[in-house]
N, C-alpha and C. Protein backbone atom coordinates (compact mmCIF):
# COMPACT_ATOMS: atom_id res chain seq x y z
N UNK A 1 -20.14 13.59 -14.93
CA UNK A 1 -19.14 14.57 -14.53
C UNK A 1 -18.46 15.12 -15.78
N UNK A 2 -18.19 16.65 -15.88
CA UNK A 2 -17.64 16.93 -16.85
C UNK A 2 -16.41 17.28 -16.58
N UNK A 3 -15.50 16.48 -17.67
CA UNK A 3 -13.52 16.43 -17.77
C UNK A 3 -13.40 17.63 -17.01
N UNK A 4 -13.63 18.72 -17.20
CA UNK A 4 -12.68 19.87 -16.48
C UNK A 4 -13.28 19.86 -14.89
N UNK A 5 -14.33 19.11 -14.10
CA UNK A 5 -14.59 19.22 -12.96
C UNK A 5 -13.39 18.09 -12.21
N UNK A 6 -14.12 17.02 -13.07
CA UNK A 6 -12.45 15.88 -12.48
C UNK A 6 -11.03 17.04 -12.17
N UNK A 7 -10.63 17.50 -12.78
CA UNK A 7 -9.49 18.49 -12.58
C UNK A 7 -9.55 19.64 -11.52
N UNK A 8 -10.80 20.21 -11.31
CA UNK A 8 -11.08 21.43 -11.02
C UNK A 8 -11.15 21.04 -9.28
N UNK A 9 -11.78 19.94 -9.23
CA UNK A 9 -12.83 19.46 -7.68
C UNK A 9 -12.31 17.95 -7.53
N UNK A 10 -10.89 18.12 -7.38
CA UNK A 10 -10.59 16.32 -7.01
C UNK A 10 -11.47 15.98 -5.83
N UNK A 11 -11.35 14.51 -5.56
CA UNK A 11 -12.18 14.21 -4.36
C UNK A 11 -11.38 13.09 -3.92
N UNK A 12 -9.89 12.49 -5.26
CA UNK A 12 -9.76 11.63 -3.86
C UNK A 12 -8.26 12.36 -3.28
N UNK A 13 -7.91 11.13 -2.47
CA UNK A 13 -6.99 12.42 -1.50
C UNK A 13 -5.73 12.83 -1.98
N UNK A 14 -5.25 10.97 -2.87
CA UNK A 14 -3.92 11.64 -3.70
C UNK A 14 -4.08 12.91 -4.68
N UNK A 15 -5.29 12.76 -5.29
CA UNK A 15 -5.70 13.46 -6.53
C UNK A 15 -5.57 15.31 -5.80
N UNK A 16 -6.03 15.24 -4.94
CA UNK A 16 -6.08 16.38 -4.19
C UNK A 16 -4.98 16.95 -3.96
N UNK A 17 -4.10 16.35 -3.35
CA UNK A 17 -2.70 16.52 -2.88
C UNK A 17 -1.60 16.78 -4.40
N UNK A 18 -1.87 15.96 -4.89
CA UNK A 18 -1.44 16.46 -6.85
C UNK A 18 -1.75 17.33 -7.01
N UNK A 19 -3.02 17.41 -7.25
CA UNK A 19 -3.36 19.42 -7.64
C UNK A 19 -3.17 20.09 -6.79
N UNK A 20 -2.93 20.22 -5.33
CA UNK A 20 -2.42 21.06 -4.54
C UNK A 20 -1.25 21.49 -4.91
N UNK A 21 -0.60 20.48 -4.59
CA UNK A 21 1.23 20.61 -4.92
C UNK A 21 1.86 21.14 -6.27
N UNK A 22 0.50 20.78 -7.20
CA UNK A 22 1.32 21.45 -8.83
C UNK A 22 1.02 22.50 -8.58
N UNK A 23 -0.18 23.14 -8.04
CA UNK A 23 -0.85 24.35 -8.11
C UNK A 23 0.45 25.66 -7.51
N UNK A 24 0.84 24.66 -6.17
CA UNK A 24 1.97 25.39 -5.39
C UNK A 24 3.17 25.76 -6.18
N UNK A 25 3.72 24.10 -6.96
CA UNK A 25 5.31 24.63 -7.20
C UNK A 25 5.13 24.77 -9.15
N UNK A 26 3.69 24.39 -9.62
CA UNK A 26 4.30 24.45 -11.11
C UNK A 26 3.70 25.64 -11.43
N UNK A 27 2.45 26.54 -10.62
CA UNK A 27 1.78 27.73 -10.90
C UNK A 27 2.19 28.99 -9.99
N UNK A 28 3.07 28.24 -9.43
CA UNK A 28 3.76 29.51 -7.89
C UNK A 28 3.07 30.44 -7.42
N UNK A 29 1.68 29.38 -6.91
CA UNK A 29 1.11 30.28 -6.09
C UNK A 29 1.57 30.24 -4.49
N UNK A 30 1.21 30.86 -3.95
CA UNK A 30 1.25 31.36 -2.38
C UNK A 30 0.43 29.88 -1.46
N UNK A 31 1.65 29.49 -0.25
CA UNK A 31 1.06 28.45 0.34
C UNK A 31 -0.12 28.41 0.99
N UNK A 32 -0.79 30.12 1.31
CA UNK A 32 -1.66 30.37 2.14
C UNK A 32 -3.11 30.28 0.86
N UNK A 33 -2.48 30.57 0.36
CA UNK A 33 -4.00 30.46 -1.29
C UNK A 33 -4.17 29.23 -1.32
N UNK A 34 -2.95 28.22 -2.16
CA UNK A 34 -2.99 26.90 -2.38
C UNK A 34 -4.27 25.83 -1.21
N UNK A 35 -3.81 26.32 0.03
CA UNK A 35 -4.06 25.66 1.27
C UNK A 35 -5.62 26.01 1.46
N UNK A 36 -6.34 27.40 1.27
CA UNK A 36 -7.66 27.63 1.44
C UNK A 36 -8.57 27.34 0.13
N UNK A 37 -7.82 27.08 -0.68
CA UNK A 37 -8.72 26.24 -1.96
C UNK A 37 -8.81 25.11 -1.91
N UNK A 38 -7.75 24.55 -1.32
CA UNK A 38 -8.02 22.62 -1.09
C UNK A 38 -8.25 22.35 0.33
N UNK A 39 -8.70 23.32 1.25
CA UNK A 39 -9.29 23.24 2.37
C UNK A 39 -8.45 22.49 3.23
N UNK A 40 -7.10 22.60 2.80
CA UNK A 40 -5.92 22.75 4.33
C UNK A 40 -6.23 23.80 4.93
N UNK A 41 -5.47 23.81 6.36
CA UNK A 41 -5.06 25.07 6.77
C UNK A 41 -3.27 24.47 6.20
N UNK A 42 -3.61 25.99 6.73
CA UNK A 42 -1.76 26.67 6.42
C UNK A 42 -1.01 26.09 6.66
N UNK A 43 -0.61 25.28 8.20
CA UNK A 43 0.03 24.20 8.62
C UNK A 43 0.23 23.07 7.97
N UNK A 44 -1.01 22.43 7.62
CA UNK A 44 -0.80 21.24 6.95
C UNK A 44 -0.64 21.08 5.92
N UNK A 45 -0.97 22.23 4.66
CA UNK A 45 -0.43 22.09 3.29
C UNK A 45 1.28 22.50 3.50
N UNK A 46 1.80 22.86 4.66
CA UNK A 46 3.37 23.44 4.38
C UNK A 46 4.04 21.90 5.09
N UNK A 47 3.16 20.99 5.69
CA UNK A 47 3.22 19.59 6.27
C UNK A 47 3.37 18.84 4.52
N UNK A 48 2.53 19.30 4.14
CA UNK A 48 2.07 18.47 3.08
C UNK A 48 3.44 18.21 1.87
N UNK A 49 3.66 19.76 1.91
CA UNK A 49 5.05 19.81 0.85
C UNK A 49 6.01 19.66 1.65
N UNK A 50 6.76 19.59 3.05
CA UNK A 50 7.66 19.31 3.09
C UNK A 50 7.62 17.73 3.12
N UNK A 51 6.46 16.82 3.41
CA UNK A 51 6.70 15.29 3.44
C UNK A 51 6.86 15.07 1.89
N UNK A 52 5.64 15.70 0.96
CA UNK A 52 6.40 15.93 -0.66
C UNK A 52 7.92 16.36 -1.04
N UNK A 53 8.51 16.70 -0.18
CA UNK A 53 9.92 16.97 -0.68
C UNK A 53 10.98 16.22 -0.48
N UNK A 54 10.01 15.53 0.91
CA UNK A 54 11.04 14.32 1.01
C UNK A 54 10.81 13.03 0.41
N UNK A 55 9.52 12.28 0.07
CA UNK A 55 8.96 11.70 -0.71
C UNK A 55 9.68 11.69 -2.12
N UNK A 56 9.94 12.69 -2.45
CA UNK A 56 10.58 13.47 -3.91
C UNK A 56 12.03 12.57 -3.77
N UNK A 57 12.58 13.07 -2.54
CA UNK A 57 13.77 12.90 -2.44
C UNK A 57 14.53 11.63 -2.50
N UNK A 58 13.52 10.74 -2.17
CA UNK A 58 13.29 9.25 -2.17
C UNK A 58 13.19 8.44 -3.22
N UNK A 59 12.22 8.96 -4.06
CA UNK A 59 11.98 8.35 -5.74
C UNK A 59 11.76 9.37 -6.04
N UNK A 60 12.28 10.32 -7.21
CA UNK A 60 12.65 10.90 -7.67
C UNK A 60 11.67 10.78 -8.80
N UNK A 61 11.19 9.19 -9.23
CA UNK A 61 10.22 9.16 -10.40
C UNK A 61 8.83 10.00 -9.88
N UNK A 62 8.74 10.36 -8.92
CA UNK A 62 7.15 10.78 -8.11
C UNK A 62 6.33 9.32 -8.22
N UNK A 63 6.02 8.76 -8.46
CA UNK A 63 5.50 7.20 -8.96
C UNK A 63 4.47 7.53 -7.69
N UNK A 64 4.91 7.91 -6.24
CA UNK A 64 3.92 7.29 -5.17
C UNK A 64 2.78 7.94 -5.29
N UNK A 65 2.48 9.10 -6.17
CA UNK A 65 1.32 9.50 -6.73
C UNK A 65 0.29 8.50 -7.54
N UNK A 66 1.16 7.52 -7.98
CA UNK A 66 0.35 7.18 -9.06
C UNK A 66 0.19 5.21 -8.76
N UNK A 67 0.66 5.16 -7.28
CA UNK A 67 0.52 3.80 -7.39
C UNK A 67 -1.27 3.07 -7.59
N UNK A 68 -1.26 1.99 -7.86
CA UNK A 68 -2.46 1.27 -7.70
C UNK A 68 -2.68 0.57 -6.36
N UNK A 69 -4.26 1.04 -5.87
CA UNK A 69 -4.24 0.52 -4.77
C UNK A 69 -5.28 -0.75 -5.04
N UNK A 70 -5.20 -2.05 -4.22
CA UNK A 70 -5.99 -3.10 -4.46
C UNK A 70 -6.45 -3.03 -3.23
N UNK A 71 -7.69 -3.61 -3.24
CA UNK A 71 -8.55 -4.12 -2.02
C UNK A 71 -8.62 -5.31 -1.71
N UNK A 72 -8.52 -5.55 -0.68
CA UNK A 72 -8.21 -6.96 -0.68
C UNK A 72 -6.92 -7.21 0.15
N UNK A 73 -7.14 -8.43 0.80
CA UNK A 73 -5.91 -8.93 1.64
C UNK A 73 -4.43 -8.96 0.59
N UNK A 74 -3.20 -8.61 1.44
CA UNK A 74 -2.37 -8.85 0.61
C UNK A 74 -1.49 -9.77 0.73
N UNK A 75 -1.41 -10.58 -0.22
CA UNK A 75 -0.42 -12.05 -0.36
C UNK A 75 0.85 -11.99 -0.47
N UNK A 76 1.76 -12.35 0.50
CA UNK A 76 2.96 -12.43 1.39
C UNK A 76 3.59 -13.24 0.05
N UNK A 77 4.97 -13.00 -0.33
CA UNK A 77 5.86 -13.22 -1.02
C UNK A 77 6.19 -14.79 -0.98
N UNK A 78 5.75 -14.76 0.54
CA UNK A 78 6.17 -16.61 1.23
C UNK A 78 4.83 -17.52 0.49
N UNK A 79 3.61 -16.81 0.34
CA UNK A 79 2.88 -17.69 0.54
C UNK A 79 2.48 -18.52 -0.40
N UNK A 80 3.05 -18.80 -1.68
CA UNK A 80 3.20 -20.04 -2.70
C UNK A 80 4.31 -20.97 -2.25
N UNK A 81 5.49 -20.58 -1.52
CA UNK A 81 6.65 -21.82 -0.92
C UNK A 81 5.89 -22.33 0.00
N UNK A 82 5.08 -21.50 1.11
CA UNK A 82 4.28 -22.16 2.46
C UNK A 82 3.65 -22.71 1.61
N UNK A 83 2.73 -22.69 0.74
CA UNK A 83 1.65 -23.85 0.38
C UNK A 83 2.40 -25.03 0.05
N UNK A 84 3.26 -25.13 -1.06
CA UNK A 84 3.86 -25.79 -1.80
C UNK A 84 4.60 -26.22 -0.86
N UNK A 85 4.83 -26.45 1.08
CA UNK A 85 5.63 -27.14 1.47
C UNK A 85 4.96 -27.66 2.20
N UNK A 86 3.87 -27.22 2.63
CA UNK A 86 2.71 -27.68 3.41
C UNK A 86 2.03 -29.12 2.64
N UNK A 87 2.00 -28.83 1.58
CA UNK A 87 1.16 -30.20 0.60
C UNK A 87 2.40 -31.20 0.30
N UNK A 88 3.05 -30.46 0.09
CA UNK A 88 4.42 -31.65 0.03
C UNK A 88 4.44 -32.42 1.04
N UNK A 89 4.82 -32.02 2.82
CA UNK A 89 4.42 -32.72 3.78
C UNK A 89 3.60 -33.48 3.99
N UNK A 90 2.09 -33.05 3.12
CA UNK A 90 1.13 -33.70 4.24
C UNK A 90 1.12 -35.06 3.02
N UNK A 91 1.66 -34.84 1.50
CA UNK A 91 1.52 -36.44 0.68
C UNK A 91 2.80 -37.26 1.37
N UNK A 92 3.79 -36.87 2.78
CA UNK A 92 4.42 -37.51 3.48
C UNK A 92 3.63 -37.95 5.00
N UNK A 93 2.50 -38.07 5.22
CA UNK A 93 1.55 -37.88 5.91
C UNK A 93 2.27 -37.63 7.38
N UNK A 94 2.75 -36.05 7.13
CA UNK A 94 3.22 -35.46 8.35
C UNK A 94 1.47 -34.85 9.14
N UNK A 95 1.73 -34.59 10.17
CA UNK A 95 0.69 -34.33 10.83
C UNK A 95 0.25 -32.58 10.99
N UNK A 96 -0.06 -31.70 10.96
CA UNK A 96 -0.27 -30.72 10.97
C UNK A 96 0.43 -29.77 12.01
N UNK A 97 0.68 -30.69 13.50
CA UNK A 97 1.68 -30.15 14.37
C UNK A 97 3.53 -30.46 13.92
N UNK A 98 3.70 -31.20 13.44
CA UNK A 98 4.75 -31.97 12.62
C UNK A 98 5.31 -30.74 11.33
N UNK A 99 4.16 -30.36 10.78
CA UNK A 99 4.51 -29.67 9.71
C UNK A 99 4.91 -27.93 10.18
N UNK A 100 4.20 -27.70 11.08
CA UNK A 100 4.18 -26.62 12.06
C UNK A 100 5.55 -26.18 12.84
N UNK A 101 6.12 -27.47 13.11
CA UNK A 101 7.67 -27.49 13.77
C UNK A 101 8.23 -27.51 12.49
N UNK A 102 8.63 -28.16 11.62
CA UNK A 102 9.71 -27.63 10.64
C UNK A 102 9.34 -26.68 9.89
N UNK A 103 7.89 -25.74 9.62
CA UNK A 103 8.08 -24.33 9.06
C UNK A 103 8.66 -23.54 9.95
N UNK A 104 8.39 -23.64 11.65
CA UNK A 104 9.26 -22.87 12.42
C UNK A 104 10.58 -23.06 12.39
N UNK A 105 10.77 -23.76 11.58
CA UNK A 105 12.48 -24.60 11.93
C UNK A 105 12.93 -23.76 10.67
N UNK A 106 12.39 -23.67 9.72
CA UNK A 106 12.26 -23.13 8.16
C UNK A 106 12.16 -21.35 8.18
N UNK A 107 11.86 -20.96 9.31
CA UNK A 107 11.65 -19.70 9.50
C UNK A 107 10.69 -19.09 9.31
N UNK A 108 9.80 -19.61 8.94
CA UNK A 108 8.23 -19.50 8.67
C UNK A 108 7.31 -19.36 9.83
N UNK A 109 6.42 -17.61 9.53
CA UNK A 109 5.18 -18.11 10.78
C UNK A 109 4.06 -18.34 10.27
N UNK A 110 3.64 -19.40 10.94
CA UNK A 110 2.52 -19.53 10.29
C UNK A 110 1.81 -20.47 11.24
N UNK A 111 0.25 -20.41 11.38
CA UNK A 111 -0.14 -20.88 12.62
C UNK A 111 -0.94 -22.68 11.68
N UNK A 112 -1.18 -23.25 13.04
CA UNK A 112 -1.44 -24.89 12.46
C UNK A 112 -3.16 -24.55 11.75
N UNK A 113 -3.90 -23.78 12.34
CA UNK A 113 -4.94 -23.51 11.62
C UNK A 113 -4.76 -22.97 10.35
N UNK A 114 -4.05 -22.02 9.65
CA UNK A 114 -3.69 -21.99 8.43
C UNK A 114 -3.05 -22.68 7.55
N UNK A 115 -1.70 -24.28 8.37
CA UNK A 115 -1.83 -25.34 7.77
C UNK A 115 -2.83 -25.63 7.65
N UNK A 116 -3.60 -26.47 8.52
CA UNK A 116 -4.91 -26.92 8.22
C UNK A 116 -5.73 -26.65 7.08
N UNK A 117 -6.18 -24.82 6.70
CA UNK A 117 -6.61 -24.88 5.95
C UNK A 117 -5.86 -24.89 4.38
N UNK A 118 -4.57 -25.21 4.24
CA UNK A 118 -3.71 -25.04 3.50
C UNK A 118 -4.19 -26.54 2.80
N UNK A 119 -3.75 -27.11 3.79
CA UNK A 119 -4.06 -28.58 3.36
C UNK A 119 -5.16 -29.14 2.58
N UNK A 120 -6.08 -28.36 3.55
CA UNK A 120 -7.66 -29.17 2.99
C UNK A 120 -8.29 -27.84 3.10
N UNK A 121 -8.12 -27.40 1.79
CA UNK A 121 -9.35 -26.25 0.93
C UNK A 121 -10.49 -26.72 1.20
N UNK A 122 -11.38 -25.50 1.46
CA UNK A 122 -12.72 -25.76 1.29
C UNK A 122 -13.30 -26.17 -0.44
């Protein structure tokens, strides 16, 4: 691929929506142009900038353009204390239903099959 096509022919959707939107407010073109070059209709590129304006309005850095996306399940803030209380229990040789009532007690959901496998990794 050559550098100026990356620019010219985005393909993914943020990338698209970036060059739409600069095209709109940093080259001031017309929403009805903007919209038949990036194969909106009219409706949804004027959809597009007003959720951009509020987006804007929100973080101000624009950042949500540029986040990183991972693939892959995503790991819950809890889930190094759940492990780390789960193994603690079970070297108290609490039982898996045992451990299950005081994470609910703890505020924790979490089902006895995911103790289970908490406990004893494959």
């Amino acid at each position: 691929m050559k550098p100026e096509s990356f620019f010219l022919s985005p393909e993914l959707v943020t990338h698209k929506q970036y060059e739409a939107l600069r095209m709109y407010f940093a080259e001031y073109r017309p929403a009805h142009e903007v919209a038949s070059r990036f194969g909106y209709t009219y409706r949804a590129f004027t959809s597009l900038v007003a959720s951009f304006r509020d987006k804007l309005e929100a973080d101000p850095t624009g950042s949500f353009f540029f986040i990183e996306h991972r693939p892959g399940r995503k790991v819950s803030s809890n889930t190094n204390e759940i492990k780390s209380l789960v193994i603690e229990m079970r070297k108290k040789y609490y039982s898996v239903p045992d451990i299950k009532v005081a994470l609910d007690g703890l505020g924790f959901s979490i089902s006895e099959k995911n103790i289970y496998n908490t406990a004893y990794p494959l």
